[in-house]
PDB file of N, CA and C in Angstrom:
ATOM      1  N   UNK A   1     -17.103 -13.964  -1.527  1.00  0.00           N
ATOM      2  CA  UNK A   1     -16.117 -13.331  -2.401  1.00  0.00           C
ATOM      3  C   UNK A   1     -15.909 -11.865  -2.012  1.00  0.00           C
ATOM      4  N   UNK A   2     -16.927 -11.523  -1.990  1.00  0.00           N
ATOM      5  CA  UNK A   2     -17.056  -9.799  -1.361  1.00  0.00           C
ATOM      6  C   UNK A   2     -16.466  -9.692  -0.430  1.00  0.00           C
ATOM      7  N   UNK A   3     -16.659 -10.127   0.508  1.00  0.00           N
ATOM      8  CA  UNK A   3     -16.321 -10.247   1.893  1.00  0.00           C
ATOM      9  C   UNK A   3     -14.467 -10.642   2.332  1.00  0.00           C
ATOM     10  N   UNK A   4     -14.132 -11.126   1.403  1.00  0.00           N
ATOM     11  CA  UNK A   4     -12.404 -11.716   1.242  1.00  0.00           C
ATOM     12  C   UNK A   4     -11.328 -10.667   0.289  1.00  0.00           C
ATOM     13  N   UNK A   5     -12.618  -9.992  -0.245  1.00  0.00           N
ATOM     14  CA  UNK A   5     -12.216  -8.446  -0.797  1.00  0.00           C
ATOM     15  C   UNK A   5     -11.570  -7.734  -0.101  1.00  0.00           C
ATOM     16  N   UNK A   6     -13.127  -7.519   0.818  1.00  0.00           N
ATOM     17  CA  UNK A   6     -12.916  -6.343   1.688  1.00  0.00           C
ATOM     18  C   UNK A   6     -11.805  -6.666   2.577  1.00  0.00           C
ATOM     19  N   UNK A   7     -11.901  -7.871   3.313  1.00  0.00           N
ATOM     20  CA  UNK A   7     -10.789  -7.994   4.108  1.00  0.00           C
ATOM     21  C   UNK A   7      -9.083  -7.971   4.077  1.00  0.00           C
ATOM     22  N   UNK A   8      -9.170  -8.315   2.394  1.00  0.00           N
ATOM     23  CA  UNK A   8      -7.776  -7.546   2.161  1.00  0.00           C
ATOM     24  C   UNK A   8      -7.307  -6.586   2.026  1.00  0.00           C
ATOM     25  N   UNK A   9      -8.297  -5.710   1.970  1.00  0.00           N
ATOM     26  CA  UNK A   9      -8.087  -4.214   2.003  1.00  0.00           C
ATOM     27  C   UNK A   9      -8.249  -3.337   2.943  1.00  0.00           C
ATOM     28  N   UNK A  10      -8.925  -3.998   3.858  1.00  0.00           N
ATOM     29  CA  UNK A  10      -8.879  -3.549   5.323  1.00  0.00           C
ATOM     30  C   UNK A  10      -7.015  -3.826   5.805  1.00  0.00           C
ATOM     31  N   UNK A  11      -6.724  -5.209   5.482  1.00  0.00           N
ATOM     32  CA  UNK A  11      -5.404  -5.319   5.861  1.00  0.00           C
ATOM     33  C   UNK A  11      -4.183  -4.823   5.227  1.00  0.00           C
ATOM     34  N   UNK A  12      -4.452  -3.950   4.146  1.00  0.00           N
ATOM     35  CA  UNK A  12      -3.700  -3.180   3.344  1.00  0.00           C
ATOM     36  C   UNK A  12      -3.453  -1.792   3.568  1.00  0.00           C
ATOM     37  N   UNK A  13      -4.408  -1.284   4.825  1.00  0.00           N
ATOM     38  CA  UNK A  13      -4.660  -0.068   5.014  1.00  0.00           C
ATOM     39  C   UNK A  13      -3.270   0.675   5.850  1.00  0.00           C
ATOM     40  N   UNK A  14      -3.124  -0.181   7.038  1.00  0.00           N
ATOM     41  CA  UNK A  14      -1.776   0.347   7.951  1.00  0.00           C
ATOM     42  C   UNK A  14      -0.662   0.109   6.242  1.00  0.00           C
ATOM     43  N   UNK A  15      -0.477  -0.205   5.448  1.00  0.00           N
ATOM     44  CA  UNK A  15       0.702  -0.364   4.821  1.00  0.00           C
ATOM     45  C   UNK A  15       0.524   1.382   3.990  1.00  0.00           C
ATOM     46  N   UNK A  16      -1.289   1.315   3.380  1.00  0.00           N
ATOM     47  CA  UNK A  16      -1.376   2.420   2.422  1.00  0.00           C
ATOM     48  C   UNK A  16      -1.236   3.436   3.539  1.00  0.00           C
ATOM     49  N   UNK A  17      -1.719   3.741   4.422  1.00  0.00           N
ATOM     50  CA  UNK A  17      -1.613   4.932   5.459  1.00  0.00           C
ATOM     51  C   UNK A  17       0.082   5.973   5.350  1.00  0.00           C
ATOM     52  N   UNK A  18       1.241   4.568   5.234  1.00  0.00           N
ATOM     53  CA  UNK A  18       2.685   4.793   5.722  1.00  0.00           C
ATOM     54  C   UNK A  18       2.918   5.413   4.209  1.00  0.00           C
ATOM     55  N   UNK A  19       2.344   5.060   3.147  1.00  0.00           N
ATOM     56  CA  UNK A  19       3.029   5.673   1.732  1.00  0.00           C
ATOM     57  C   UNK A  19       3.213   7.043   1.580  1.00  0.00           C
ATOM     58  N   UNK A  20       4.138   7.942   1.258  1.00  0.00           N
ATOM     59  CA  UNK A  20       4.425   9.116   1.182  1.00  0.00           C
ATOM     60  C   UNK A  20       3.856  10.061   0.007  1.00  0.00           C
ATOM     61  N   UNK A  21       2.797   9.412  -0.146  1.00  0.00           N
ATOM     62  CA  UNK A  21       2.101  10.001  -1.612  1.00  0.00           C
ATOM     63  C   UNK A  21       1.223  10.368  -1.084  1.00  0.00           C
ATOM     64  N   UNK A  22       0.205  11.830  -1.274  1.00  0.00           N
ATOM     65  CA  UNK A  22      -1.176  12.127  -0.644  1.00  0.00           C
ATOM     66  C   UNK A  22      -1.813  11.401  -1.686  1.00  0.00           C
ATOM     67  N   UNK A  23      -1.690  10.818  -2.824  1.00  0.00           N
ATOM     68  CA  UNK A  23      -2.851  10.694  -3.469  1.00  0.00           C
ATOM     69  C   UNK A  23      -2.261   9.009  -4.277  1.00  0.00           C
ATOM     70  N   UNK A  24      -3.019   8.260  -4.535  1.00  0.00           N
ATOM     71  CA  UNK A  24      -2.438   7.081  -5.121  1.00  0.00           C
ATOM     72  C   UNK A  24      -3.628   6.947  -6.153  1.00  0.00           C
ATOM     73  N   UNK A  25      -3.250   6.408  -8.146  1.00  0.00           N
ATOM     74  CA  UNK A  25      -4.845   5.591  -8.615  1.00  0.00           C
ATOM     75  C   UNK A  25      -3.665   4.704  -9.047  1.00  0.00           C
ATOM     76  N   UNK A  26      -4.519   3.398  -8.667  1.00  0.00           N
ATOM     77  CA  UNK A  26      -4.264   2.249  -9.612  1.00  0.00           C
ATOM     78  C   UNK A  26      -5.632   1.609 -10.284  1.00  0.00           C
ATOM     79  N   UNK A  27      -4.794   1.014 -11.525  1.00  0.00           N
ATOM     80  CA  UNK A  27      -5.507   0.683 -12.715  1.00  0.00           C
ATOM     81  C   UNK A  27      -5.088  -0.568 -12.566  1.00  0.00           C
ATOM     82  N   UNK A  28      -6.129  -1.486 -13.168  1.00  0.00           N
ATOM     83  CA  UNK A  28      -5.836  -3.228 -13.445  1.00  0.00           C
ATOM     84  C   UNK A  28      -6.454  -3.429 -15.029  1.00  0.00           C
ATOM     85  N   UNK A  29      -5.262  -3.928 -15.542  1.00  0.00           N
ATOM     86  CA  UNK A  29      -6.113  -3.805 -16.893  1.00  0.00           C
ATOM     87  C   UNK A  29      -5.836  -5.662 -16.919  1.00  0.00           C
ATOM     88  N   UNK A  30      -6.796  -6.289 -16.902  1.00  0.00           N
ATOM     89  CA  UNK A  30      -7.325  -7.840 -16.686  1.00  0.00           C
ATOM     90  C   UNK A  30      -6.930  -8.511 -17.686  1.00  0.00           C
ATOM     91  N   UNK A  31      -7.206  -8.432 -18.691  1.00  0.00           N
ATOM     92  CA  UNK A  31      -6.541  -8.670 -20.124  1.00  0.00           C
ATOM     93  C   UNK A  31      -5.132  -9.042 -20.407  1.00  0.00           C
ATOM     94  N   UNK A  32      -4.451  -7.871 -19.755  1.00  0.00           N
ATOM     95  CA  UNK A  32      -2.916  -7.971 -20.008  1.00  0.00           C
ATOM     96  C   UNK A  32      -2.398  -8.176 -18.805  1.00  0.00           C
ATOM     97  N   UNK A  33      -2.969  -8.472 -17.323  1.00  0.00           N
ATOM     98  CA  UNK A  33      -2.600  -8.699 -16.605  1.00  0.00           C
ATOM     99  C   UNK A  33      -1.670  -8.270 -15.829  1.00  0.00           C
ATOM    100  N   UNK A  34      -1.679  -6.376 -16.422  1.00  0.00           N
ATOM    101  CA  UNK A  34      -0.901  -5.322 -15.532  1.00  0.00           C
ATOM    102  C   UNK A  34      -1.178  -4.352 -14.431  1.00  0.00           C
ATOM    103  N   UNK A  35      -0.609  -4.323 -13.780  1.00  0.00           N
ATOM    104  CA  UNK A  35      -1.605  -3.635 -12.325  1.00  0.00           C
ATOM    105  C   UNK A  35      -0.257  -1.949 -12.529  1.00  0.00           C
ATOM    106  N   UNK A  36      -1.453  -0.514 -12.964  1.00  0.00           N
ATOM    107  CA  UNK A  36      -0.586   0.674 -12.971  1.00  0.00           C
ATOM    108  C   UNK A  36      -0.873   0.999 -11.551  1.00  0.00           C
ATOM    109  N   UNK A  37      -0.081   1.591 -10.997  1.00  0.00           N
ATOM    110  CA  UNK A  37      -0.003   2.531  -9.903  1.00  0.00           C
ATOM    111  C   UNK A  37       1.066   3.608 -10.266  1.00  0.00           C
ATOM    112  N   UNK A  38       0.205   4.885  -9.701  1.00  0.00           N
ATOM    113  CA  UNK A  38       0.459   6.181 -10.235  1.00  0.00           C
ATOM    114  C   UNK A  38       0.766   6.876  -8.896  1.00  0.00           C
ATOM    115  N   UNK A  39       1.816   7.335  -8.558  1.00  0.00           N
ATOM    116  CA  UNK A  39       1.614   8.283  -7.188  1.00  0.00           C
ATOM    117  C   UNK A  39       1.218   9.892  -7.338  1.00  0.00           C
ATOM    118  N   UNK A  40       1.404  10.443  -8.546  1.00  0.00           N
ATOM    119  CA  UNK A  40       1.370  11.616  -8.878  1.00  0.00           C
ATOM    120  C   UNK A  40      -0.224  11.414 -10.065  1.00  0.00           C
ATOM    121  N   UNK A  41      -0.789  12.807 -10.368  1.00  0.00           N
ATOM    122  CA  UNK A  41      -1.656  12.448 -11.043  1.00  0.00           C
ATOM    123  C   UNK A  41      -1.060  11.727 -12.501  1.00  0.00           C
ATOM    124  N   UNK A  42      -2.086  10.668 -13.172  1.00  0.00           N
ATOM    125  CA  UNK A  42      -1.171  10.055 -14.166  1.00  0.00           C
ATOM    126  C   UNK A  42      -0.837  11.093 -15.157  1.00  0.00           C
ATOM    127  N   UNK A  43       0.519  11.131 -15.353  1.00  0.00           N
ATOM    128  CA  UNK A  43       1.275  11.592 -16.455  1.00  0.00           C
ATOM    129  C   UNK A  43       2.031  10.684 -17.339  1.00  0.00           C
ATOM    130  N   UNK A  44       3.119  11.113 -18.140  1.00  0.00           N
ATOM    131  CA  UNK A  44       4.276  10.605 -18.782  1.00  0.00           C
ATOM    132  C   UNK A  44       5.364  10.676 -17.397  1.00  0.00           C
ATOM    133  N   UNK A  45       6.409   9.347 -18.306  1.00  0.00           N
ATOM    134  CA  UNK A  45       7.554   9.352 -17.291  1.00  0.00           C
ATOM    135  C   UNK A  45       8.349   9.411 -18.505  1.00  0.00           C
ATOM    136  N   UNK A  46       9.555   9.955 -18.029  1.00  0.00           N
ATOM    137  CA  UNK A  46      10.608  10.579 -18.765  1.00  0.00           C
ATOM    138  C   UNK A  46      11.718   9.423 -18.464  1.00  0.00           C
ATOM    139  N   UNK A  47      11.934   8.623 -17.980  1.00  0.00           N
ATOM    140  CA  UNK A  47      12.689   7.360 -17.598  1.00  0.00           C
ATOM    141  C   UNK A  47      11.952   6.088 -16.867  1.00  0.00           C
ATOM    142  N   UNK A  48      12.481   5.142 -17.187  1.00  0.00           N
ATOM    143  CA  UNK A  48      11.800   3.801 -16.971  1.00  0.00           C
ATOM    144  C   UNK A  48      12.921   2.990 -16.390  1.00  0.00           C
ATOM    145  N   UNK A  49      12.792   2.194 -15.513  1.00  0.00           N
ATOM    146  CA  UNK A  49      13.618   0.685 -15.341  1.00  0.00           C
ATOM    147  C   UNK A  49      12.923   0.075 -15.063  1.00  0.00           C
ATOM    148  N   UNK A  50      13.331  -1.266 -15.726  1.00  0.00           N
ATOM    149  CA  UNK A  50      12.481  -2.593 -15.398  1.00  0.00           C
ATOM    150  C   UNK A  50      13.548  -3.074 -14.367  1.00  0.00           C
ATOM    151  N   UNK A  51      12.862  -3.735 -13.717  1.00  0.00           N
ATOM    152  CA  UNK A  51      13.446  -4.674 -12.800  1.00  0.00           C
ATOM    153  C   UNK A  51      13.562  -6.140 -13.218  1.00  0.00           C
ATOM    154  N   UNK A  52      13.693  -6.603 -11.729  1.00  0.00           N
ATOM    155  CA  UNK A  52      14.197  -8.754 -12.665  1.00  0.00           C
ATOM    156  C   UNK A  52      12.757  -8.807 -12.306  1.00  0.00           C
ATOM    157  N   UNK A  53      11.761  -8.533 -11.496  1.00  0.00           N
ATOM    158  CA  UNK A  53      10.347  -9.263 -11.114  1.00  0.00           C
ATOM    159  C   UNK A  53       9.622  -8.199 -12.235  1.00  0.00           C
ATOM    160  N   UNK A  54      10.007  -8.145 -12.898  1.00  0.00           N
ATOM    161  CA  UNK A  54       9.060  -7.326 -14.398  1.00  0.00           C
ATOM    162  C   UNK A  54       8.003  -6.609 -13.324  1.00  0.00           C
ATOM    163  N   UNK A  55       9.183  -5.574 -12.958  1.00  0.00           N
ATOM    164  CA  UNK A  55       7.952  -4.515 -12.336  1.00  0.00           C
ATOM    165  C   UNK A  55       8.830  -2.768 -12.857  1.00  0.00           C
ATOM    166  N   UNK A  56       8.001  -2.407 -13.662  1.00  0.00           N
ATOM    167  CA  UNK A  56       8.512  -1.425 -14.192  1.00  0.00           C
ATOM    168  C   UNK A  56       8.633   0.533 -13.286  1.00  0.00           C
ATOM    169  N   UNK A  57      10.129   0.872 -13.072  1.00  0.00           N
ATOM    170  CA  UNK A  57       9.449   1.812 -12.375  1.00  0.00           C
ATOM    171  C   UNK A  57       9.569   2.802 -12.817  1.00  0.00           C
ATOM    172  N   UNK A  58       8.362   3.845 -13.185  1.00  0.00           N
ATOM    173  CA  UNK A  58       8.494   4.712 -13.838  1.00  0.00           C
ATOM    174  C   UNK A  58       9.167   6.276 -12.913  1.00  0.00           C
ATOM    175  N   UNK A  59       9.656   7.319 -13.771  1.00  0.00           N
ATOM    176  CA  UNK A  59       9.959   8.724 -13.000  1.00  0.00           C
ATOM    177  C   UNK A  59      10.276   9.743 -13.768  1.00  0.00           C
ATOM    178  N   UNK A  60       9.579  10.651 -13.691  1.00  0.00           N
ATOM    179  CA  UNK A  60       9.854  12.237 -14.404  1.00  0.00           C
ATOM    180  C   UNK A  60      11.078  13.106 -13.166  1.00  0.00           C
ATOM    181  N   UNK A  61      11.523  13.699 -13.955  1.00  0.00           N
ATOM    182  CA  UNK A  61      12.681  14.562 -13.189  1.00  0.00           C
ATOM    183  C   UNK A  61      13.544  13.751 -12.232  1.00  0.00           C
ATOM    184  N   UNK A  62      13.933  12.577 -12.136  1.00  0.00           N
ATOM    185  CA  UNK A  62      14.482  11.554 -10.874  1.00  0.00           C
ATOM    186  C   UNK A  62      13.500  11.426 -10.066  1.00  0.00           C
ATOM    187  N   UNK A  63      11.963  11.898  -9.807  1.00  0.00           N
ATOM    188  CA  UNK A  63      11.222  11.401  -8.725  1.00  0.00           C
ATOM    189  C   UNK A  63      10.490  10.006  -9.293  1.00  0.00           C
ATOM    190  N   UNK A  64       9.904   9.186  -8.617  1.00  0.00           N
ATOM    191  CA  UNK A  64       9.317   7.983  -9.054  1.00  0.00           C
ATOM    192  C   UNK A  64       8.272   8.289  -9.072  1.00  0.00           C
ATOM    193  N   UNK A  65       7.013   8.313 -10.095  1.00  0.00           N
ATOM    194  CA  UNK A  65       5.775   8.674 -10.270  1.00  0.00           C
ATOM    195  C   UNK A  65       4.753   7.766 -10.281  1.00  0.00           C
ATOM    196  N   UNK A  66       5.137   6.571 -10.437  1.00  0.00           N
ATOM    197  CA  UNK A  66       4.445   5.441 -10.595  1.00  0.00           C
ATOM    198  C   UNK A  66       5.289   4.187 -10.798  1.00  0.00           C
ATOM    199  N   UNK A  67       4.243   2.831 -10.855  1.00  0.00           N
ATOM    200  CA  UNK A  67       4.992   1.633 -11.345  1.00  0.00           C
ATOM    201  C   UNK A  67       4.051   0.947 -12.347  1.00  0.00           C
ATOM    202  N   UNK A  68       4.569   0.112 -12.673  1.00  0.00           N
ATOM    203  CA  UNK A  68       3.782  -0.728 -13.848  1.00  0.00           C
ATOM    204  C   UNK A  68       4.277  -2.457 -13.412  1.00  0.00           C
ATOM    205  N   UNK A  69       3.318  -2.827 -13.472  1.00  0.00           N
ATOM    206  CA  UNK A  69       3.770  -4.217 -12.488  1.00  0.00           C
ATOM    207  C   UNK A  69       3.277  -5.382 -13.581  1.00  0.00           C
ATOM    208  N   UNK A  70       3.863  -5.533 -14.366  1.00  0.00           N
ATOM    209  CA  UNK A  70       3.596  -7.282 -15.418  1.00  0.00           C
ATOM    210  C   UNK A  70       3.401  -8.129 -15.098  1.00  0.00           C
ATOM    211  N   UNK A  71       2.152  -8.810 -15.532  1.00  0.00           N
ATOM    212  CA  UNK A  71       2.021 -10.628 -14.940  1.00  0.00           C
ATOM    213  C   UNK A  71       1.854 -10.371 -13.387  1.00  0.00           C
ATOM    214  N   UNK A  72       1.026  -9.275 -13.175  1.00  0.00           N
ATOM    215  CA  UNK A  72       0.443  -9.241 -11.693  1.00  0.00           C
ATOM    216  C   UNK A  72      -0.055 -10.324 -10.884  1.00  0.00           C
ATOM    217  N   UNK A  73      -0.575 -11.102 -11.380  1.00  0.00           N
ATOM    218  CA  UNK A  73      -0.915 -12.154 -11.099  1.00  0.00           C
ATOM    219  C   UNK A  73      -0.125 -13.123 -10.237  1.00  0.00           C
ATOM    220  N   UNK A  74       0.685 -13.077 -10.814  1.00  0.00           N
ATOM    221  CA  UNK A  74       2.322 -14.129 -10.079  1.00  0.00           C
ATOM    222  C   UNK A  74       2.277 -13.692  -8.845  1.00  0.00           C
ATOM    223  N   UNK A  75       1.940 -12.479  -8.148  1.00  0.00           N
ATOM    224  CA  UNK A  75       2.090 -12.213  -6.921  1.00  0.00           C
ATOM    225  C   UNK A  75       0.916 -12.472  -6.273  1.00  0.00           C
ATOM    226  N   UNK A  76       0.037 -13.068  -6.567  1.00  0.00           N
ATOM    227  CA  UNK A  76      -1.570 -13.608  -5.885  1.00  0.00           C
ATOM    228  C   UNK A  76      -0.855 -14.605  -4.648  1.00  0.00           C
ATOM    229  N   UNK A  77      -1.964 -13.972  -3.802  1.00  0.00           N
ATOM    230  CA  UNK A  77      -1.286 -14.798  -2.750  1.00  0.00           C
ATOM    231  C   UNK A  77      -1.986 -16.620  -2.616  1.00  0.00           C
ATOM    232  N   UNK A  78      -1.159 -17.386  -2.412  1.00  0.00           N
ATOM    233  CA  UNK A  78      -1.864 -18.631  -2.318  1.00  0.00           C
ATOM    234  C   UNK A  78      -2.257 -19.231  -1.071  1.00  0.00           C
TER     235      UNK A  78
END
């Protein structure tokens, strides 16, 4: 299990490297089955759109600060 961890995150790395954010936290809250990602330290966002794949994107001043991703799960890879 450990080991199928790590390896997805080894293969996630060339993608996180290219992101234009110096700093990224994401949160998984298991329960509700929402995965936050924050590019800026977490704050408030001053505007929201949801999208059709219920992935919410948040942004203060027109920049995008984060997302909020619903029913994370649906995107597990099979």
């Amino acid at each position: 299990m450990v080991e199928k961890t790590l390896e997805k995150i080894y293969q996630s790395i060339p993608l996180i490297r290219e992101f234009p954010f110096g700093h990224i936290w994401i949160d998984y809250d298991k329960g509700a089955d929402v995965l936050y990602i924050s590019f800026e330290k977490p704050q408030r966002a001053t505007d929201s759109i949801l999208t059709e794949n219920n992935i919410l994107i948040r942004k203060r001043d027109g920049k995008i600060i984060g997302l909020t991703i619903i029913n994370v799960s649906k995107f597990e890879n099979k």
